[in-house]
N, C-alpha and C. Protein backbone atom coordinates (compact mmCIF):
# COMPACT_ATOMS: atom_id res chain seq x y z
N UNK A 1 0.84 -1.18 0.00
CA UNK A 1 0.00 0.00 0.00
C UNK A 1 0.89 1.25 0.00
N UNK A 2 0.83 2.48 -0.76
CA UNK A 2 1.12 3.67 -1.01
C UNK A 2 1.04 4.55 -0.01
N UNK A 3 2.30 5.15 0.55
CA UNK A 3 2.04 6.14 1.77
C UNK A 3 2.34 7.62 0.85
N UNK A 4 2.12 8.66 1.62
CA UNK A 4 1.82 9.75 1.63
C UNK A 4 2.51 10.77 1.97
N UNK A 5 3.36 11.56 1.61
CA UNK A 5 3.52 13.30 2.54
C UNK A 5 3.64 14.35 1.67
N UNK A 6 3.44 15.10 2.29
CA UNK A 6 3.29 16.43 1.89
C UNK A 6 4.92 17.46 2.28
N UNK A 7 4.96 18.61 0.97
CA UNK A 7 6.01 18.96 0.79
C UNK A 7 5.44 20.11 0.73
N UNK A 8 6.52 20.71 1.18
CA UNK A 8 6.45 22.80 1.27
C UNK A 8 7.13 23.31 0.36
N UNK A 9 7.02 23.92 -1.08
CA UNK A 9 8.07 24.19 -1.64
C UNK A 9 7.84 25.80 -1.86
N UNK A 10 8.75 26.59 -2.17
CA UNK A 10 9.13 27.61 -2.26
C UNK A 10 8.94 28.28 -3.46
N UNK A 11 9.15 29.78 -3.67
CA UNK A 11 9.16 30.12 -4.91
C UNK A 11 10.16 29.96 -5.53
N UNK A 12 11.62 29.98 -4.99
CA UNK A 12 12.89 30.09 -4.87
C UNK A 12 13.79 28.21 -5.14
N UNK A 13 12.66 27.15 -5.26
CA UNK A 13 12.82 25.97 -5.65
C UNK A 13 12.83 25.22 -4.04
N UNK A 14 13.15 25.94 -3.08
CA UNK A 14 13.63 25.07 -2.25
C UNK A 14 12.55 24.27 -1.60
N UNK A 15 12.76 23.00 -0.72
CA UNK A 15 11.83 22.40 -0.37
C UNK A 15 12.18 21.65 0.75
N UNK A 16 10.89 21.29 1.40
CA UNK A 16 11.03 20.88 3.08
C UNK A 16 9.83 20.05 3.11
N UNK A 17 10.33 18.65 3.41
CA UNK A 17 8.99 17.88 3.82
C UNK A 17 8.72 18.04 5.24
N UNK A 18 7.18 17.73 5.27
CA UNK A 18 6.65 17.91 6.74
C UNK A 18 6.36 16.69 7.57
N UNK A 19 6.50 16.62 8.39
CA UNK A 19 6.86 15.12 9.29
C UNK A 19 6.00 14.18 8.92
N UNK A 20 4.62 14.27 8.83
CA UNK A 20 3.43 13.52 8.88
C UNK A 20 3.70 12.74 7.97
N UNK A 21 3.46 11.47 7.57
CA UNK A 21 3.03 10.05 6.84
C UNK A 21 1.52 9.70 6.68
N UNK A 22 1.45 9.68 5.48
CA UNK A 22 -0.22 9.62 5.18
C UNK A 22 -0.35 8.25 4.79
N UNK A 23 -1.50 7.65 4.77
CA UNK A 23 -1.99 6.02 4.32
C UNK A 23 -2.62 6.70 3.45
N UNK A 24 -3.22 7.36 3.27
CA UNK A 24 -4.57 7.77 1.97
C UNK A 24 -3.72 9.17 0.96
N UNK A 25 -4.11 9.11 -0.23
CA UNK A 25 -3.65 10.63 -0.56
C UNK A 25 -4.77 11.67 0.20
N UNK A 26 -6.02 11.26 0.26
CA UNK A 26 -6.89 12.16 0.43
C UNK A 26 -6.42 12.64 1.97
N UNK A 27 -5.87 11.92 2.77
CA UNK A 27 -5.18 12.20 4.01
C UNK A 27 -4.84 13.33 4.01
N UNK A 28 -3.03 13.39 2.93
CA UNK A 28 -2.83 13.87 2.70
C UNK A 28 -2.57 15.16 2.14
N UNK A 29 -3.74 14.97 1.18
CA UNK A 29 -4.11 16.27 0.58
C UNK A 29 -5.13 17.28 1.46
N UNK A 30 -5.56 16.68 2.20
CA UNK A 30 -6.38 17.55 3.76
C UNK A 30 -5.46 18.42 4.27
N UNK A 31 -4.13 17.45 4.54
CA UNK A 31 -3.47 17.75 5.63
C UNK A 31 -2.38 19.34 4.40
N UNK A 32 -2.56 19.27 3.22
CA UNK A 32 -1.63 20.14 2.46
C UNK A 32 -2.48 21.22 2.88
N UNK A 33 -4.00 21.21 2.54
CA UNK A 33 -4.57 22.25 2.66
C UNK A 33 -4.72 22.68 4.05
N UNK A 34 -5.13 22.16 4.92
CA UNK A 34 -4.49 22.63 6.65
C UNK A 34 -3.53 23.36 6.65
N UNK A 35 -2.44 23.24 6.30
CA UNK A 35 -1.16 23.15 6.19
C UNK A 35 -0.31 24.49 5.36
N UNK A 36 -1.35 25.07 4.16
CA UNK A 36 -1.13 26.10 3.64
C UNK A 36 -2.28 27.32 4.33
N UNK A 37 -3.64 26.82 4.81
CA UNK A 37 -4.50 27.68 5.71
C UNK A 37 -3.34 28.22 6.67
N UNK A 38 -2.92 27.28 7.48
CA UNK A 38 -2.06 27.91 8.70
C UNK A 38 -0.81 28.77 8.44
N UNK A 39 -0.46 28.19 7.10
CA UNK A 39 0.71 29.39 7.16
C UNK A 39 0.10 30.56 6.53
N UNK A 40 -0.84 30.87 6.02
CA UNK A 40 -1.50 32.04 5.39
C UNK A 40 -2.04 32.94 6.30
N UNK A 41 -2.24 32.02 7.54
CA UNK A 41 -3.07 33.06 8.71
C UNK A 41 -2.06 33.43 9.39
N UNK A 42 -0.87 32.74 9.62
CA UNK A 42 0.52 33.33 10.06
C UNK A 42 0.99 34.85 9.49
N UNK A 43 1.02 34.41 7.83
CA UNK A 43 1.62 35.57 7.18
C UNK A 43 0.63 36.87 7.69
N UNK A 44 -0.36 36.74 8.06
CA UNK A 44 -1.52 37.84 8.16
C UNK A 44 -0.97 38.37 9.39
N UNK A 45 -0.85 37.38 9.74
CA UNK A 45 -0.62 38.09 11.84
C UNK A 45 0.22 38.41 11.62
N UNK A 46 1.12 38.22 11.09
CA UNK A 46 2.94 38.94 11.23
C UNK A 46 2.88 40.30 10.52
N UNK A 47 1.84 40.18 9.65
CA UNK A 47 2.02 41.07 8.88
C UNK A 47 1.14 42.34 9.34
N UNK A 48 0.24 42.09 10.48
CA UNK A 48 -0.48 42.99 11.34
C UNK A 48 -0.06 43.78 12.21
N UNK A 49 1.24 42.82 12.76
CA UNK A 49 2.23 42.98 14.08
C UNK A 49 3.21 43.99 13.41
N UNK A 50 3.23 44.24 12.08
CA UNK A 50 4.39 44.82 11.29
C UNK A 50 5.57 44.02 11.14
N UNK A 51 5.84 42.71 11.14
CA UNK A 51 6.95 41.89 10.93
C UNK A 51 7.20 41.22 9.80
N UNK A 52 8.22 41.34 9.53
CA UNK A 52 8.53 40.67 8.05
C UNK A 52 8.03 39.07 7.82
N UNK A 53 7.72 38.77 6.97
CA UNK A 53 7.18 37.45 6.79
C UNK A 53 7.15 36.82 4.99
N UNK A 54 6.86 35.57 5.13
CA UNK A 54 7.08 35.52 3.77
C UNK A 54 5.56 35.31 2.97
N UNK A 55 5.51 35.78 2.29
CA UNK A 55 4.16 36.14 0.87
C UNK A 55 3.42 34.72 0.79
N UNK A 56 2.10 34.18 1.31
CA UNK A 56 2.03 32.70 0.83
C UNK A 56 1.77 32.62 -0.67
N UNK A 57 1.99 33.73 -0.96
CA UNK A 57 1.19 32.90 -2.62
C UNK A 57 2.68 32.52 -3.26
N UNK A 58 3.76 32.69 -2.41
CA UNK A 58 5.24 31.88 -2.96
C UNK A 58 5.19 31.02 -2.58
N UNK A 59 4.52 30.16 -1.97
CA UNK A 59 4.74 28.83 -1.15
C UNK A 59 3.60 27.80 -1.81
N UNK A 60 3.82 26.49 -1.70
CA UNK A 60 3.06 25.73 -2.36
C UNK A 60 3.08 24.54 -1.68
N UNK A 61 2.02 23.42 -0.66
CA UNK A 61 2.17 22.09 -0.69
C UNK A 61 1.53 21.37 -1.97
N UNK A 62 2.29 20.40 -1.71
CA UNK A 62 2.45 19.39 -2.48
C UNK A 62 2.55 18.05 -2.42
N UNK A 63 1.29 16.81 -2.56
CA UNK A 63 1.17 15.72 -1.92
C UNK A 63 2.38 14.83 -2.94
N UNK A 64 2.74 13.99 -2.33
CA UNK A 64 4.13 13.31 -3.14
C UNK A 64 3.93 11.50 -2.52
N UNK A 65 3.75 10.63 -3.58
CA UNK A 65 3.88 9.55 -3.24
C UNK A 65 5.24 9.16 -2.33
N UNK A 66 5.12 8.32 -1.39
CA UNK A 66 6.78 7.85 -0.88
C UNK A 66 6.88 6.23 -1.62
């Protein structure tokens, strides 16, 4: 059976997988969209507080067979 994770990639190419292991893609793909919600509501708050932060529409998950 096919496991699952999700990847953070950048505008800039770079990339960072995120700990979690999925059994389902649909798992997975929940957990991308969680996953880009939270950093989008981050960028907002930081960006309320006046702190530098990075733009989400540069950032992208991405479900990836293992």
């Amino acid at each position: 059976m096919s496991k699952y994770k999700v990847v953070m990639i950048s505008s800039d190419g770079s990339r960072e997988d995120l700990d979690e292991v999925f059994d389902s893609y649909e798992e997975a793909s929940d957990y991308a969209r969680e996953s880009y919600n939270d950093f989008s509501t981050g960028a907002e708050v930081l960006e309320l507080a006046g702190e530098s932060y990075i733009d989400s529409t540069s950032i992208e998950f991405e479900v990836e067979e293992i």
